[in-house]
PDBML (XML) file of the C-alpha atoms, coordinates in Angstrom:
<?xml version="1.0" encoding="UTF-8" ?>
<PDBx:datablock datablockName="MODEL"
   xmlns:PDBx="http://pdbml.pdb.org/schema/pdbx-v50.xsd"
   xmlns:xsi="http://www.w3.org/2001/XMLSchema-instance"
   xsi:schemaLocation="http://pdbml.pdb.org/schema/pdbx-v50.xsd pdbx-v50.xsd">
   <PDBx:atom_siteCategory>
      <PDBx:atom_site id="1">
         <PDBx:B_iso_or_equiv>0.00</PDBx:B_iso_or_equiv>
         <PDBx:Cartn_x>115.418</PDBx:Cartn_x>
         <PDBx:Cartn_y>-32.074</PDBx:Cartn_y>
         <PDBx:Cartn_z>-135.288</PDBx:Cartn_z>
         <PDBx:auth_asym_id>A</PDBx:auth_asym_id>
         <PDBx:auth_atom_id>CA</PDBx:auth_atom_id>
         <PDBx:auth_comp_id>UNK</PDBx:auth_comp_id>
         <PDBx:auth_seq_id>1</PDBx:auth_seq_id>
         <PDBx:group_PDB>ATOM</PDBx:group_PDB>
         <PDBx:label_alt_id xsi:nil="true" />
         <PDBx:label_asym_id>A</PDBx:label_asym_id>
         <PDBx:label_atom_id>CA</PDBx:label_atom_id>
         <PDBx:label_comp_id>UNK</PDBx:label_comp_id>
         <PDBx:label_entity_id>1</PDBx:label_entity_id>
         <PDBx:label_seq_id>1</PDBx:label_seq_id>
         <PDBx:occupancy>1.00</PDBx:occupancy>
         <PDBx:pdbx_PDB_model_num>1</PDBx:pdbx_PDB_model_num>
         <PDBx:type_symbol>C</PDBx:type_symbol>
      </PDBx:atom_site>
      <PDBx:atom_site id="2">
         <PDBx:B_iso_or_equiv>0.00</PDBx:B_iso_or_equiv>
         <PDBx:Cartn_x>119.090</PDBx:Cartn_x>
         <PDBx:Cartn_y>-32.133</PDBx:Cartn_y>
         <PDBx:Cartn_z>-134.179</PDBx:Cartn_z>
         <PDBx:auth_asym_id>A</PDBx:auth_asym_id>
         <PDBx:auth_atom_id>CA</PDBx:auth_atom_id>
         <PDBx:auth_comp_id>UNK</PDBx:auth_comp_id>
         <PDBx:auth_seq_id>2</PDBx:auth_seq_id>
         <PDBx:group_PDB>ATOM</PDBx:group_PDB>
         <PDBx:label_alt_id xsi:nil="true" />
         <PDBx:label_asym_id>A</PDBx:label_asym_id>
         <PDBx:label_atom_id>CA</PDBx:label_atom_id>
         <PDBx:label_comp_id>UNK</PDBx:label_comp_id>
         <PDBx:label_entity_id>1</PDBx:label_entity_id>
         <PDBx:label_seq_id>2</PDBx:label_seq_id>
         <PDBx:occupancy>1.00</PDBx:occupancy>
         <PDBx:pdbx_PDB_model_num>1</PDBx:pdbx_PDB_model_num>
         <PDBx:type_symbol>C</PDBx:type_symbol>
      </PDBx:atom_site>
      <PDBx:atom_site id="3">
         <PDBx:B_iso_or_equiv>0.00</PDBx:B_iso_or_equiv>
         <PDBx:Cartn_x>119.629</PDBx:Cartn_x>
         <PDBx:Cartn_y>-30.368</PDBx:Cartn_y>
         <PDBx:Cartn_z>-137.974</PDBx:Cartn_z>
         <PDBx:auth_asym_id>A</PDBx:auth_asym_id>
         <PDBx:auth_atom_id>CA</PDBx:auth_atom_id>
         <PDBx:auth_comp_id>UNK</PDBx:auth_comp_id>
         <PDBx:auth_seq_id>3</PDBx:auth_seq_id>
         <PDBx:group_PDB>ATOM</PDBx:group_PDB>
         <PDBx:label_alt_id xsi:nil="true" />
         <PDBx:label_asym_id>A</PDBx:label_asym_id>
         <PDBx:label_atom_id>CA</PDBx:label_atom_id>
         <PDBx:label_comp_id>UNK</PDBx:label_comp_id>
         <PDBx:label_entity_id>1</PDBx:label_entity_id>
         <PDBx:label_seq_id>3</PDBx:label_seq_id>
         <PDBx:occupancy>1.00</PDBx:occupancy>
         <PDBx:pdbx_PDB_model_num>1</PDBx:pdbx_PDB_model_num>
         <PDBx:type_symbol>C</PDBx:type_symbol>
      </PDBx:atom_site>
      <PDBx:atom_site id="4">
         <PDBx:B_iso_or_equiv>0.00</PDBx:B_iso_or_equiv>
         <PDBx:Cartn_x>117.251</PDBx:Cartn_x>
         <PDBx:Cartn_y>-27.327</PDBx:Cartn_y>
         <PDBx:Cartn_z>-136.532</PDBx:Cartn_z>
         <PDBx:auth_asym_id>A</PDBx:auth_asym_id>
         <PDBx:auth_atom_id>CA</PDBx:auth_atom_id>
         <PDBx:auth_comp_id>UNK</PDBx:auth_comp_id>
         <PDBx:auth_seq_id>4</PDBx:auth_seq_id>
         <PDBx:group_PDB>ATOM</PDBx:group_PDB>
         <PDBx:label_alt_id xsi:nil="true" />
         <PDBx:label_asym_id>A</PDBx:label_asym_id>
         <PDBx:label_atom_id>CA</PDBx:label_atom_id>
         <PDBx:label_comp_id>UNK</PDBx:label_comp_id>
         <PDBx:label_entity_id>1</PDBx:label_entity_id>
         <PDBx:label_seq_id>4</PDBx:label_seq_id>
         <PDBx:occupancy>1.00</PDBx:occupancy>
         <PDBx:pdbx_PDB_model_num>1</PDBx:pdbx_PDB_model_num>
         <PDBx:type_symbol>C</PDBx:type_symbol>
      </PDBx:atom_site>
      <PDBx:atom_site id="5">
         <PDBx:B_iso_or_equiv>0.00</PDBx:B_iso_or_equiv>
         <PDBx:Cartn_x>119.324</PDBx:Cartn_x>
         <PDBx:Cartn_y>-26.675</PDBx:Cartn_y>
         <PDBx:Cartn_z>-133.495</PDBx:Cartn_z>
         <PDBx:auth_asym_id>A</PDBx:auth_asym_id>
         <PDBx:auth_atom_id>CA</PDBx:auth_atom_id>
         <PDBx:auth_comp_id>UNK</PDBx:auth_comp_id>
         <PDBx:auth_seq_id>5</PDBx:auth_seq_id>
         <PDBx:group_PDB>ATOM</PDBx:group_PDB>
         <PDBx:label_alt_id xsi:nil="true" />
         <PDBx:label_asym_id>A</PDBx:label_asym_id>
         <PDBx:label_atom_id>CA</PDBx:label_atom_id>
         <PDBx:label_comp_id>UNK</PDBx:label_comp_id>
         <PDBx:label_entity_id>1</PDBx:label_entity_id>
         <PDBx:label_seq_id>5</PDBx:label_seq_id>
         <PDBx:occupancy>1.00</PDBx:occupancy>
         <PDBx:pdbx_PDB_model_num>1</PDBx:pdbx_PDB_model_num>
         <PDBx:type_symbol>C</PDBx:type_symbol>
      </PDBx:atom_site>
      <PDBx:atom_site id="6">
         <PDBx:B_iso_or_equiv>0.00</PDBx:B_iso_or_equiv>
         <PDBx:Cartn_x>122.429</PDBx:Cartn_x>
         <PDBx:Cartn_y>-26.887</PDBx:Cartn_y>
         <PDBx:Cartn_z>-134.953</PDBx:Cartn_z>
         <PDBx:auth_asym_id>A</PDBx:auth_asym_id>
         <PDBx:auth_atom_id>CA</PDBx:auth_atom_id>
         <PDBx:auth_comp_id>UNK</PDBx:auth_comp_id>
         <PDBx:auth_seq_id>6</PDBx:auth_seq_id>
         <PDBx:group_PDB>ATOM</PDBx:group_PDB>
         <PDBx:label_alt_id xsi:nil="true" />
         <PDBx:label_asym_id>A</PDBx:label_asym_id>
         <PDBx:label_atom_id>CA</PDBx:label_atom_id>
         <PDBx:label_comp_id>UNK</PDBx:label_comp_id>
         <PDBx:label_entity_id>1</PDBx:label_entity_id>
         <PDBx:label_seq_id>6</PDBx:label_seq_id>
         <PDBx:occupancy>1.00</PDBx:occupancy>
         <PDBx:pdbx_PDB_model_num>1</PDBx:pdbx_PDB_model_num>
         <PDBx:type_symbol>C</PDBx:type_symbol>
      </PDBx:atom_site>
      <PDBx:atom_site id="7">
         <PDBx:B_iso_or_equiv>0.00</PDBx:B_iso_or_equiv>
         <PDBx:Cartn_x>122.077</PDBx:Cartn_x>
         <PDBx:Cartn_y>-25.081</PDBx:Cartn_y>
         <PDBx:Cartn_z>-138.005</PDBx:Cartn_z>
         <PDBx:auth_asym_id>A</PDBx:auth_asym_id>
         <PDBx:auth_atom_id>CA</PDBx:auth_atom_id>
         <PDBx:auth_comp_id>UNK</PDBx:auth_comp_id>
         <PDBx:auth_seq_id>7</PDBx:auth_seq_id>
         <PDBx:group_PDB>ATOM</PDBx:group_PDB>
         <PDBx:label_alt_id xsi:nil="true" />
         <PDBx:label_asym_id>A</PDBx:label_asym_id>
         <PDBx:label_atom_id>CA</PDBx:label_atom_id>
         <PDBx:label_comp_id>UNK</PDBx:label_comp_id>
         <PDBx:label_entity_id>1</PDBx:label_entity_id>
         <PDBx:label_seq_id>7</PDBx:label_seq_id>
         <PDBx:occupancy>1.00</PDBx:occupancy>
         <PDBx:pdbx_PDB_model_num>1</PDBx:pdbx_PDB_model_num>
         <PDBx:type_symbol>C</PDBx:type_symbol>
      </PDBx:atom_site>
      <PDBx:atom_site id="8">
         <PDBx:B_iso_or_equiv>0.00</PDBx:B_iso_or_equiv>
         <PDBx:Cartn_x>118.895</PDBx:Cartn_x>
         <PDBx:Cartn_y>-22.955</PDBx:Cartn_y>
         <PDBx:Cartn_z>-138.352</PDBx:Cartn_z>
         <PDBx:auth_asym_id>A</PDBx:auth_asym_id>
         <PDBx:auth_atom_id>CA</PDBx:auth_atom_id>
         <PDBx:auth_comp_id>UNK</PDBx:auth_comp_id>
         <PDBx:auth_seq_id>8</PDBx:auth_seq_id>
         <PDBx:group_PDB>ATOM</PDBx:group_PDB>
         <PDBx:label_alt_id xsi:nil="true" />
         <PDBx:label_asym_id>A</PDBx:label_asym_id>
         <PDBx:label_atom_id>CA</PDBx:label_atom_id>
         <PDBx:label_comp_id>UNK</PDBx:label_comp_id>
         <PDBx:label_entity_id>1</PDBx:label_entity_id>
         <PDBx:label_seq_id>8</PDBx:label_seq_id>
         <PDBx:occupancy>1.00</PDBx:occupancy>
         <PDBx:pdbx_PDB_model_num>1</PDBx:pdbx_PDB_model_num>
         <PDBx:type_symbol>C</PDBx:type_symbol>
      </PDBx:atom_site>
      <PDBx:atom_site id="9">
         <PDBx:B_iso_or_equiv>0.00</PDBx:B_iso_or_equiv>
         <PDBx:Cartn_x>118.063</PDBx:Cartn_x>
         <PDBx:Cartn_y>-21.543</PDBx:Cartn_y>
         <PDBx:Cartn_z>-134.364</PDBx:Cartn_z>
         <PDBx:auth_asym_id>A</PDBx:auth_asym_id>
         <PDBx:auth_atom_id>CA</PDBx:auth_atom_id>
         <PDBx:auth_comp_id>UNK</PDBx:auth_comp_id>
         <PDBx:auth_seq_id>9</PDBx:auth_seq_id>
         <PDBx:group_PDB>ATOM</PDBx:group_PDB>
         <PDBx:label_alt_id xsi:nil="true" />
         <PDBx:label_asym_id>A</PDBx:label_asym_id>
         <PDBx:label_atom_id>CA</PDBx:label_atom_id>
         <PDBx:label_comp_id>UNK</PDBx:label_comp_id>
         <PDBx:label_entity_id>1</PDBx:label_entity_id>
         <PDBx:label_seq_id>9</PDBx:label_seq_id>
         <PDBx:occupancy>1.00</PDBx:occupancy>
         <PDBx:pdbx_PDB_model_num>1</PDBx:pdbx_PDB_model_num>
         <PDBx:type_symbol>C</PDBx:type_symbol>
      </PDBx:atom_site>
      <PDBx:atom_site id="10">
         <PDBx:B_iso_or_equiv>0.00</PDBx:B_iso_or_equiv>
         <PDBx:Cartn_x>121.352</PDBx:Cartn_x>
         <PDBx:Cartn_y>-22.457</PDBx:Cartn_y>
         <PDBx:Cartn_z>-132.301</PDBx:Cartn_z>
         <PDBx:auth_asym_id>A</PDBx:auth_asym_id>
         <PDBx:auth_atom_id>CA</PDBx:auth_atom_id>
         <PDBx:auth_comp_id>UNK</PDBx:auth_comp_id>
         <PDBx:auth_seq_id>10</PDBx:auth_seq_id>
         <PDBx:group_PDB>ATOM</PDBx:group_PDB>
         <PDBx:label_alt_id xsi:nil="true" />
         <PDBx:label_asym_id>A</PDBx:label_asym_id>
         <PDBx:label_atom_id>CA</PDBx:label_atom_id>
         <PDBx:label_comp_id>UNK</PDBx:label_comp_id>
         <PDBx:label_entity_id>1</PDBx:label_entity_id>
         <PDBx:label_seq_id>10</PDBx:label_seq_id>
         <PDBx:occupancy>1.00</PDBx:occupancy>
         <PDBx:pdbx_PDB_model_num>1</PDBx:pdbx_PDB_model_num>
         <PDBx:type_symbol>C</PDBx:type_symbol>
      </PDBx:atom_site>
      <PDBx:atom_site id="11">
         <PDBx:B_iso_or_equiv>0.00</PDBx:B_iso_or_equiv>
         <PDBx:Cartn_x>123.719</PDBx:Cartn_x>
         <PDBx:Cartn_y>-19.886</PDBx:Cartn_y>
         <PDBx:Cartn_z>-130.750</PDBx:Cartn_z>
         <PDBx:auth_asym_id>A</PDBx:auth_asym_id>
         <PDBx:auth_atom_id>CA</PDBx:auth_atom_id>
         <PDBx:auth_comp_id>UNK</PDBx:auth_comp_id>
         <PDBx:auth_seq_id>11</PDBx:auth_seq_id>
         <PDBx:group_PDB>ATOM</PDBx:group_PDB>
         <PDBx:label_alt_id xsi:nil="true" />
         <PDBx:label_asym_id>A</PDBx:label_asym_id>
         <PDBx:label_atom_id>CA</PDBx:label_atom_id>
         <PDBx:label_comp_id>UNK</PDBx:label_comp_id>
         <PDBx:label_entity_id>1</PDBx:label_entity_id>
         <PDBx:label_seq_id>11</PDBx:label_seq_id>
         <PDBx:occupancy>1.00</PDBx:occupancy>
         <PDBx:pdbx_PDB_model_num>1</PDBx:pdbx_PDB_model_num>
         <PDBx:type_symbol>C</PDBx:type_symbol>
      </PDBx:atom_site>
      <PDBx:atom_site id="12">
         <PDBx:B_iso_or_equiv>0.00</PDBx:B_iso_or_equiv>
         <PDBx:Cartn_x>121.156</PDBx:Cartn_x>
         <PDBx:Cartn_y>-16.797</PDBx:Cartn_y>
         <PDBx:Cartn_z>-132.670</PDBx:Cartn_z>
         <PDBx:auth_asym_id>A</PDBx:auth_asym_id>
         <PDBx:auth_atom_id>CA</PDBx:auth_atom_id>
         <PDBx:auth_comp_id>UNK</PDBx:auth_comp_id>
         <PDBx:auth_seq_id>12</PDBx:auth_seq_id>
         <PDBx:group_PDB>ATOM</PDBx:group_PDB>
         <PDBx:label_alt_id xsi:nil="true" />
         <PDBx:label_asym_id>A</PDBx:label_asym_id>
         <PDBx:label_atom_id>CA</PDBx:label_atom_id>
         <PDBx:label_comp_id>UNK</PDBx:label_comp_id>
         <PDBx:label_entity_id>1</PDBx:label_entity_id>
         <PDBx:label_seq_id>12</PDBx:label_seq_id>
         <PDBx:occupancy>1.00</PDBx:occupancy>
         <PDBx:pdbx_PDB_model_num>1</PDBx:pdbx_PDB_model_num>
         <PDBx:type_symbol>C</PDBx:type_symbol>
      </PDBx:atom_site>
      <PDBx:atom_site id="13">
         <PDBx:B_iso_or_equiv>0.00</PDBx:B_iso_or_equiv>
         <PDBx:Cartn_x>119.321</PDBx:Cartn_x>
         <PDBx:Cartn_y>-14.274</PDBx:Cartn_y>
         <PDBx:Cartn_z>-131.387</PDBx:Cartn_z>
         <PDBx:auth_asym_id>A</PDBx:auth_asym_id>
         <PDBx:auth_atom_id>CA</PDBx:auth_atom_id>
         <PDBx:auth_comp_id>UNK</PDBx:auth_comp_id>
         <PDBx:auth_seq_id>13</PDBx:auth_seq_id>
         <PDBx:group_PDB>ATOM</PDBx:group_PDB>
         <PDBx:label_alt_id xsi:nil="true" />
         <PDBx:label_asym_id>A</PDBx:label_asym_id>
         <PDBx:label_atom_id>CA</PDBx:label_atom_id>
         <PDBx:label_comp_id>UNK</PDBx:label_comp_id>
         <PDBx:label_entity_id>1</PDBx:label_entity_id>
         <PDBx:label_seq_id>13</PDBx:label_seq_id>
         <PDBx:occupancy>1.00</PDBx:occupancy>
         <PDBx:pdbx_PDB_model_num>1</PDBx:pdbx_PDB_model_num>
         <PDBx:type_symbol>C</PDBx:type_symbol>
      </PDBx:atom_site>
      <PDBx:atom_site id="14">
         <PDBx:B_iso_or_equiv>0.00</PDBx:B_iso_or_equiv>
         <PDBx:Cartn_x>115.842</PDBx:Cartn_x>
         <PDBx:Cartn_y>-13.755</PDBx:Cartn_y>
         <PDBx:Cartn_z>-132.431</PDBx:Cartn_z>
         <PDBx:auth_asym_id>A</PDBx:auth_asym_id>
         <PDBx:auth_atom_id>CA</PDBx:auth_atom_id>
         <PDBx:auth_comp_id>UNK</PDBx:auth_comp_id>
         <PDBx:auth_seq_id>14</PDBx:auth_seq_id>
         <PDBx:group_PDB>ATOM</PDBx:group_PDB>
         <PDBx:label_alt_id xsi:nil="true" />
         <PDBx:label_asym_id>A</PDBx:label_asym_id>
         <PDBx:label_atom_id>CA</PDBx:label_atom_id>
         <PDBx:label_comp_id>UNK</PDBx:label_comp_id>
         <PDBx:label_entity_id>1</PDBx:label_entity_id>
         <PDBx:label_seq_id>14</PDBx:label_seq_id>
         <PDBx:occupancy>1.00</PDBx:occupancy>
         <PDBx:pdbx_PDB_model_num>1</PDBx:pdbx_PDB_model_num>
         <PDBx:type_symbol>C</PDBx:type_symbol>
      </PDBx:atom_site>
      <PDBx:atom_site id="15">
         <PDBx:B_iso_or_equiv>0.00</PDBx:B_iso_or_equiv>
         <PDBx:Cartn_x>113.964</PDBx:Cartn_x>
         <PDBx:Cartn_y>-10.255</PDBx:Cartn_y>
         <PDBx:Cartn_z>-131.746</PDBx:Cartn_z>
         <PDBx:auth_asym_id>A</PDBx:auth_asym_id>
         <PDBx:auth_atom_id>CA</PDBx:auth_atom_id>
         <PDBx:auth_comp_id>UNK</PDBx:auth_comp_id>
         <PDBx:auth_seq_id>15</PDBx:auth_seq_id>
         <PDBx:group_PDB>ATOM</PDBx:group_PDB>
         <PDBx:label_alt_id xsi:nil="true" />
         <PDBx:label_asym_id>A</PDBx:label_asym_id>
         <PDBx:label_atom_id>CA</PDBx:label_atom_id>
         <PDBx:label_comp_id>UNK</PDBx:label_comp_id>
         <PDBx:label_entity_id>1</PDBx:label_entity_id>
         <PDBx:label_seq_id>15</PDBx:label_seq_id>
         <PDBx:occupancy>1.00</PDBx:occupancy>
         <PDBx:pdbx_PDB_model_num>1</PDBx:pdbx_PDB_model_num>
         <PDBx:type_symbol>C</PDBx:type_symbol>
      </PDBx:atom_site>
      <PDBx:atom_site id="16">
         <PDBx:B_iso_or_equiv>0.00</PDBx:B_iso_or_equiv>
         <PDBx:Cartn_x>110.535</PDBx:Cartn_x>
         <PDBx:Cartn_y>-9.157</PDBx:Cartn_y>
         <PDBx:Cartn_z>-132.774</PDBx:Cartn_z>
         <PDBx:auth_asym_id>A</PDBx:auth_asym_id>
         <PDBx:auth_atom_id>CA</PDBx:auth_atom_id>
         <PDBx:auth_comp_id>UNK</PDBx:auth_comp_id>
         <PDBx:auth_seq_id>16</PDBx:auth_seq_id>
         <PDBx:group_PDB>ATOM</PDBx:group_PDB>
         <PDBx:label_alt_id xsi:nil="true" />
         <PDBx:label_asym_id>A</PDBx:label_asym_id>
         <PDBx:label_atom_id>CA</PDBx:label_atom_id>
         <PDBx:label_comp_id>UNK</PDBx:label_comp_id>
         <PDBx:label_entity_id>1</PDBx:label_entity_id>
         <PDBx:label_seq_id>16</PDBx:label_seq_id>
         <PDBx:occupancy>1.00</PDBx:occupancy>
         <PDBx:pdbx_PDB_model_num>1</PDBx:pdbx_PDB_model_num>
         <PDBx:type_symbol>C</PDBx:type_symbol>
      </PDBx:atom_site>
      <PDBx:atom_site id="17">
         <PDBx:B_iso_or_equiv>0.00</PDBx:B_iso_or_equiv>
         <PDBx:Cartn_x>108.229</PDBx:Cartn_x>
         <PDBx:Cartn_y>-6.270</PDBx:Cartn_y>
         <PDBx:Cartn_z>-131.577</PDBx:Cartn_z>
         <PDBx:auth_asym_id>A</PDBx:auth_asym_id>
         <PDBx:auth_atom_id>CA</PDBx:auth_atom_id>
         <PDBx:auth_comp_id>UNK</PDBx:auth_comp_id>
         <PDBx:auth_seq_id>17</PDBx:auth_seq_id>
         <PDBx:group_PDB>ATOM</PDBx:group_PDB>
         <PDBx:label_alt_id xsi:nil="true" />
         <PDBx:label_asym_id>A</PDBx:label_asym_id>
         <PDBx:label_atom_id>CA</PDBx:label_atom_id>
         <PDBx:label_comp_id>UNK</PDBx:label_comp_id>
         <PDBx:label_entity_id>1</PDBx:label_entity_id>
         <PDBx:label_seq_id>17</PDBx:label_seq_id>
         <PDBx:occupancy>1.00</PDBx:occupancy>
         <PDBx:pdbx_PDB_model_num>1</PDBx:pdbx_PDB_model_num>
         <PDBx:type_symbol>C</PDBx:type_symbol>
      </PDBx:atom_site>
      <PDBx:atom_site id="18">
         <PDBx:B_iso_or_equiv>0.00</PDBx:B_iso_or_equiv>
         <PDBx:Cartn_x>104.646</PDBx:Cartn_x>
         <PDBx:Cartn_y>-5.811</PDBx:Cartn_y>
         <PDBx:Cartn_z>-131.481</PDBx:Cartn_z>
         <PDBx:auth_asym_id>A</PDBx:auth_asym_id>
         <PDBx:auth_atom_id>CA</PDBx:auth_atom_id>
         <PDBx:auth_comp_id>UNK</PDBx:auth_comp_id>
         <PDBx:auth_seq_id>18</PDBx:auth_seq_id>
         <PDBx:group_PDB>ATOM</PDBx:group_PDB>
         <PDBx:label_alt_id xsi:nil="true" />
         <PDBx:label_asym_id>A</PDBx:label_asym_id>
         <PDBx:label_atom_id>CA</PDBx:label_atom_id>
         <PDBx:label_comp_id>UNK</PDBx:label_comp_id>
         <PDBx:label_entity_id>1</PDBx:label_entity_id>
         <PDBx:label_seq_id>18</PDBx:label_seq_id>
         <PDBx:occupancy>1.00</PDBx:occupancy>
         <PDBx:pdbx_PDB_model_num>1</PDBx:pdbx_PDB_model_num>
         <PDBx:type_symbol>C</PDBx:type_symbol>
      </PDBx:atom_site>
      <PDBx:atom_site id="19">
         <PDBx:B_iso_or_equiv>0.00</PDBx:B_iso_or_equiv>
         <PDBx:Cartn_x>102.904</PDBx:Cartn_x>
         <PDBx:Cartn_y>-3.024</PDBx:Cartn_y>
         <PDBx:Cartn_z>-130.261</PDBx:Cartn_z>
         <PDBx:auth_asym_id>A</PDBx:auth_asym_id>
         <PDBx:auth_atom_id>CA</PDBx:auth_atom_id>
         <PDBx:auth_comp_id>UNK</PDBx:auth_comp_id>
         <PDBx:auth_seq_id>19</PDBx:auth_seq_id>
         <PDBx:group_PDB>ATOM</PDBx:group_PDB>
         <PDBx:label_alt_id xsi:nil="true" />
         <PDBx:label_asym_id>A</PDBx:label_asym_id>
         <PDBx:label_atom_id>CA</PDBx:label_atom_id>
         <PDBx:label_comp_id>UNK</PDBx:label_comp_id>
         <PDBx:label_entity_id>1</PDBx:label_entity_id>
         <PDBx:label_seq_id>19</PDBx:label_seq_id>
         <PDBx:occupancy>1.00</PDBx:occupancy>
         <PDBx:pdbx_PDB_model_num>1</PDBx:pdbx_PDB_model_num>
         <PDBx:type_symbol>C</PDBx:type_symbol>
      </PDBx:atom_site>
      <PDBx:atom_site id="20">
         <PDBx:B_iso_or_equiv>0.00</PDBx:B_iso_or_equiv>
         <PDBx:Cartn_x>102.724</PDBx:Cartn_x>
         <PDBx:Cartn_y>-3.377</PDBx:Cartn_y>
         <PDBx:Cartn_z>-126.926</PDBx:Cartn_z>
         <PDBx:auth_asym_id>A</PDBx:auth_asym_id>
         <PDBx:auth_atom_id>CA</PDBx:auth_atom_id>
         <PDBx:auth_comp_id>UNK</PDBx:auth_comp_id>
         <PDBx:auth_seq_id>20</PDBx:auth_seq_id>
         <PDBx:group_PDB>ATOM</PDBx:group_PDB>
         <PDBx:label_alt_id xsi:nil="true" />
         <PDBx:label_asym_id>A</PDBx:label_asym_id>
         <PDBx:label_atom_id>CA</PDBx:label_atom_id>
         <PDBx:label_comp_id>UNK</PDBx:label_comp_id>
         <PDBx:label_entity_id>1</PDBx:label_entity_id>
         <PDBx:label_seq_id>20</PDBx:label_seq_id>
         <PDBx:occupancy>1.00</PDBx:occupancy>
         <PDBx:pdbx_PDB_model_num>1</PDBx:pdbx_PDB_model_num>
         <PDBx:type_symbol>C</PDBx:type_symbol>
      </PDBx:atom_site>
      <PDBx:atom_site id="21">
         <PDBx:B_iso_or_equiv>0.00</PDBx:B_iso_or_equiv>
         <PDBx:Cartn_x>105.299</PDBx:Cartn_x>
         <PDBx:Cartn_y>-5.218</PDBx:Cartn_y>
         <PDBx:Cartn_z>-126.600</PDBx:Cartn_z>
         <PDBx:auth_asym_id>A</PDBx:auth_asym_id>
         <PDBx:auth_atom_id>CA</PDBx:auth_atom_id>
         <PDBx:auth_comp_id>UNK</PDBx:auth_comp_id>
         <PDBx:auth_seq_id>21</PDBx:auth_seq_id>
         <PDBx:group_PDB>ATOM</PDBx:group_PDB>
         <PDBx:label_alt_id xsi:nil="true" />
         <PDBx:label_asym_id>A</PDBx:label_asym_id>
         <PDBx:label_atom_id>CA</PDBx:label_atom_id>
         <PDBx:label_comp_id>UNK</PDBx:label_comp_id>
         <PDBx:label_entity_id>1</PDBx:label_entity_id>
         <PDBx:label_seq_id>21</PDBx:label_seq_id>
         <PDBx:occupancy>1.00</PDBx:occupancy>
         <PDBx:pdbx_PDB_model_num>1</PDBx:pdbx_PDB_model_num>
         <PDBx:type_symbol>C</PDBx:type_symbol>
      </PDBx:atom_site>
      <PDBx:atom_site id="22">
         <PDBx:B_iso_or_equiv>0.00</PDBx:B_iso_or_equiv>
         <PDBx:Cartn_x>108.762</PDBx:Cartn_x>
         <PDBx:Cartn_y>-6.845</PDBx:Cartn_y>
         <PDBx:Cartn_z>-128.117</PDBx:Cartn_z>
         <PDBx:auth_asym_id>A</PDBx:auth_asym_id>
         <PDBx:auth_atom_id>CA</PDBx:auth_atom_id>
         <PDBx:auth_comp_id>UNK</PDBx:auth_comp_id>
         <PDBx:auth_seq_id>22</PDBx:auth_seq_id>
         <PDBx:group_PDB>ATOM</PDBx:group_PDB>
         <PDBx:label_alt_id xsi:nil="true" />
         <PDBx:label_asym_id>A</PDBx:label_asym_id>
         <PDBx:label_atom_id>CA</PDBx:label_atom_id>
         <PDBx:label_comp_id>UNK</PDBx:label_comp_id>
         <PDBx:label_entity_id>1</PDBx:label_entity_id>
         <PDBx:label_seq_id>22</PDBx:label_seq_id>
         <PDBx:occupancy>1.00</PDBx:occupancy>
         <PDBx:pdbx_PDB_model_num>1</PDBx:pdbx_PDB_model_num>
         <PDBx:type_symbol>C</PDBx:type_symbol>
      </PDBx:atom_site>
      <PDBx:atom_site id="23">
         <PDBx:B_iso_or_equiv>0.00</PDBx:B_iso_or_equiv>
         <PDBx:Cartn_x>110.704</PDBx:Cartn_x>
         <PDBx:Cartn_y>-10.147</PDBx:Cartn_y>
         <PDBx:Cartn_z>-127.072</PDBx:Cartn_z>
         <PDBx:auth_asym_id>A</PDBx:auth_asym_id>
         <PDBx:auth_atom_id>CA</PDBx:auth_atom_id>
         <PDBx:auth_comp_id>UNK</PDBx:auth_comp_id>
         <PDBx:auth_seq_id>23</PDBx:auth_seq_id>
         <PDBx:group_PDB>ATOM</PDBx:group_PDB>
         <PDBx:label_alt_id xsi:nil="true" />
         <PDBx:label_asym_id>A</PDBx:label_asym_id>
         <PDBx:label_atom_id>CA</PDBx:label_atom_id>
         <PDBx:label_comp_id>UNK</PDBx:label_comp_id>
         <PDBx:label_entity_id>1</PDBx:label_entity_id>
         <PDBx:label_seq_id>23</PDBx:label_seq_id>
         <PDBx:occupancy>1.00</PDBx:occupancy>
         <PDBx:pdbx_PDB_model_num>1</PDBx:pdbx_PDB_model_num>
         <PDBx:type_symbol>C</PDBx:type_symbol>
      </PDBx:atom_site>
      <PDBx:atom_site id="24">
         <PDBx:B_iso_or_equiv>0.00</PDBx:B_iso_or_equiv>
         <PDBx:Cartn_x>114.147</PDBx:Cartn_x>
         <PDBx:Cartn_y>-11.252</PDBx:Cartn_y>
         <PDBx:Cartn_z>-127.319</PDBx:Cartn_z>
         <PDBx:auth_asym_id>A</PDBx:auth_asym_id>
         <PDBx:auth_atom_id>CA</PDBx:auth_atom_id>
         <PDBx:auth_comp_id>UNK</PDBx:auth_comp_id>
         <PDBx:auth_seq_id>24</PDBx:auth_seq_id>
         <PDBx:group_PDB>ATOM</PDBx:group_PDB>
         <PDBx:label_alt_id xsi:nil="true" />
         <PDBx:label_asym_id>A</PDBx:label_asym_id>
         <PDBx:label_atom_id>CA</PDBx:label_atom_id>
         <PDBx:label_comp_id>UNK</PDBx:label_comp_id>
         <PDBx:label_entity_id>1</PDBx:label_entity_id>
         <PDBx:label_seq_id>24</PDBx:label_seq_id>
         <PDBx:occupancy>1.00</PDBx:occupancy>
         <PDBx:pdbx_PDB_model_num>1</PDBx:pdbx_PDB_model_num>
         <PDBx:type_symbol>C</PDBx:type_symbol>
      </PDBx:atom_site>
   </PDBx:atom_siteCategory>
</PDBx:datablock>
């Protein structure tokens, strides 16, 4: 929804790591 890009995901940064590997 336009609500979840404006408010809960837009203009963040998300980063997560595994163990081989990590994403941002």
């Amino acid at each position: 929804t336009i609500y979840k890009y404006e408010t809960v995901i837009g203009d963040r940064v998300i980063a997560e790591n595994r163990e081989n590997c990590s994403l941002i």
